[in-house]
Protein backbone atom coordinates (compact mmCIF):
# COMPACT_ATOMS: atom_id res chain seq x y z
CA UNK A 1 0.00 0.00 0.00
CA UNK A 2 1.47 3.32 -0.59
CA UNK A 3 0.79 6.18 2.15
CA UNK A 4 0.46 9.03 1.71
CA UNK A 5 2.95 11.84 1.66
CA UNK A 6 3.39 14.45 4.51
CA UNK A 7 2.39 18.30 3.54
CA UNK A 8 2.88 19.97 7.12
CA UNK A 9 3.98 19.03 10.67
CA UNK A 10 4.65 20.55 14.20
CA UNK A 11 5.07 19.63 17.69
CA UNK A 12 1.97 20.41 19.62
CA UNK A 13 4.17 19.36 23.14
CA UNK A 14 7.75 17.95 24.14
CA UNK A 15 6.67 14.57 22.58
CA UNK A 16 4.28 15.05 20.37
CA UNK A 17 3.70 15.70 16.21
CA UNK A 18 0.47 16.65 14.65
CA UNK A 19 1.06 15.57 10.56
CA UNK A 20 -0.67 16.99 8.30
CA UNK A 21 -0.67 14.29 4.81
CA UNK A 22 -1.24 14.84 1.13
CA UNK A 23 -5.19 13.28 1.65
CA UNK A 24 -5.57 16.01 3.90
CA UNK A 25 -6.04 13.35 7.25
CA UNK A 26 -4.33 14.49 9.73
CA UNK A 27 -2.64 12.36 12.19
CA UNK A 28 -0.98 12.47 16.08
CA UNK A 29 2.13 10.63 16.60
CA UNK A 30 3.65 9.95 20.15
CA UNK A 31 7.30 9.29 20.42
CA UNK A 32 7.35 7.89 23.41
CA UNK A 33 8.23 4.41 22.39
CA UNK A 34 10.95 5.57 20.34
CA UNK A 35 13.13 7.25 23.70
CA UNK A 36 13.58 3.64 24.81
CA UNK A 37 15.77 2.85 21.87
CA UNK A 38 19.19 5.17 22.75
CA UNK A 39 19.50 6.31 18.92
CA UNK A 40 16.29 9.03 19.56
CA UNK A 41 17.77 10.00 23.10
CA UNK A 42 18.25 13.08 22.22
CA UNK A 43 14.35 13.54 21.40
CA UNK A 44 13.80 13.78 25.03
CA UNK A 45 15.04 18.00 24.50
CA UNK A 46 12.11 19.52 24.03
CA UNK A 47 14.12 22.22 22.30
CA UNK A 48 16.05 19.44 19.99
CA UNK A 49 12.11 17.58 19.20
CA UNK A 50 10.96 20.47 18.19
CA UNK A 51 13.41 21.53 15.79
CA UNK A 52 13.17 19.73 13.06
CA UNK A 53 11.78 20.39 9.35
CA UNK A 54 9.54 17.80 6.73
CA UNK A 55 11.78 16.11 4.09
CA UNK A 56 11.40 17.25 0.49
CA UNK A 57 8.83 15.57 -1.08
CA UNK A 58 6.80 14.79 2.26
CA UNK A 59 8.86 11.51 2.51
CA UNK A 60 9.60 11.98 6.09
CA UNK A 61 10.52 14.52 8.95
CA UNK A 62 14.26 14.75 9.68
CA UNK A 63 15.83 16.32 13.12
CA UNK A 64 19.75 15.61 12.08
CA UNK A 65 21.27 13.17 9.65
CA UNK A 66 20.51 10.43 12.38
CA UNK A 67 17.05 10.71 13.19
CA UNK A 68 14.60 10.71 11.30
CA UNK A 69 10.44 9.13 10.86
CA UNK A 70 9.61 8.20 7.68
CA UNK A 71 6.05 9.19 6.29
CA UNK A 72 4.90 5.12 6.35
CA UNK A 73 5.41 4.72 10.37
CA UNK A 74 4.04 8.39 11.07
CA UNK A 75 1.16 7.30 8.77
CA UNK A 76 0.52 3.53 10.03
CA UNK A 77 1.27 4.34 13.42
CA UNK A 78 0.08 7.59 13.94
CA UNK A 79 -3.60 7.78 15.54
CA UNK A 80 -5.92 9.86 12.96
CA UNK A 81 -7.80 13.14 14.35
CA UNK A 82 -10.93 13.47 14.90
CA UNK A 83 -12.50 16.39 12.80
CA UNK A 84 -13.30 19.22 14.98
CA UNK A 85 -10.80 17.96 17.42
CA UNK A 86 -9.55 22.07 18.19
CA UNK A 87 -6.52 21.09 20.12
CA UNK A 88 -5.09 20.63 17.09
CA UNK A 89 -4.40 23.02 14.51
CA UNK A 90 -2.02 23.15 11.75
């Protein structure tokens, strides 16, 4: 199946993205799970997760050349917003 591609993002906390794809859903994505594994340590900076810009092409969001989400696990594991859901804005 192909996903998607990502148009806009942003951190709405310290740990979490709002996505914005292509088919205009819009998705949440926690990174919680990902601090256990040391490589996205440095995630846990509010100031360093926040910082950090959408590939060209939508293919991903990118914080440094060694972290990175592709647009597939933001889009199969990210958990879809409700319409109306105002916490959220792009």
């Amino acid at each position: 199946m192909k996903c998607p591609r990502i148009c806009k993002a942003k951190a709405i906390n310290d740990r979490t993205l709002v996505i914005e794809f292509t088919n205009q859903e819009v998705k949440k994505y926690d990174i919680l799970h990902l601090l256990e594994n040391p490589m996205f340590a440095p995630l846990r900076q509010p100031a360093f997760f926040k910082n950090f810009k959408v590939e060209q092409g939508g293919y991903g969001i990118v914080w440094n050349e060694d972290i990175d989400l592709s647009e597939y696990e933001l889009w199969k594991n990210g958990m879809t917003v409700a319409e109306g859901d105002r916490s959220v804005t792009l």
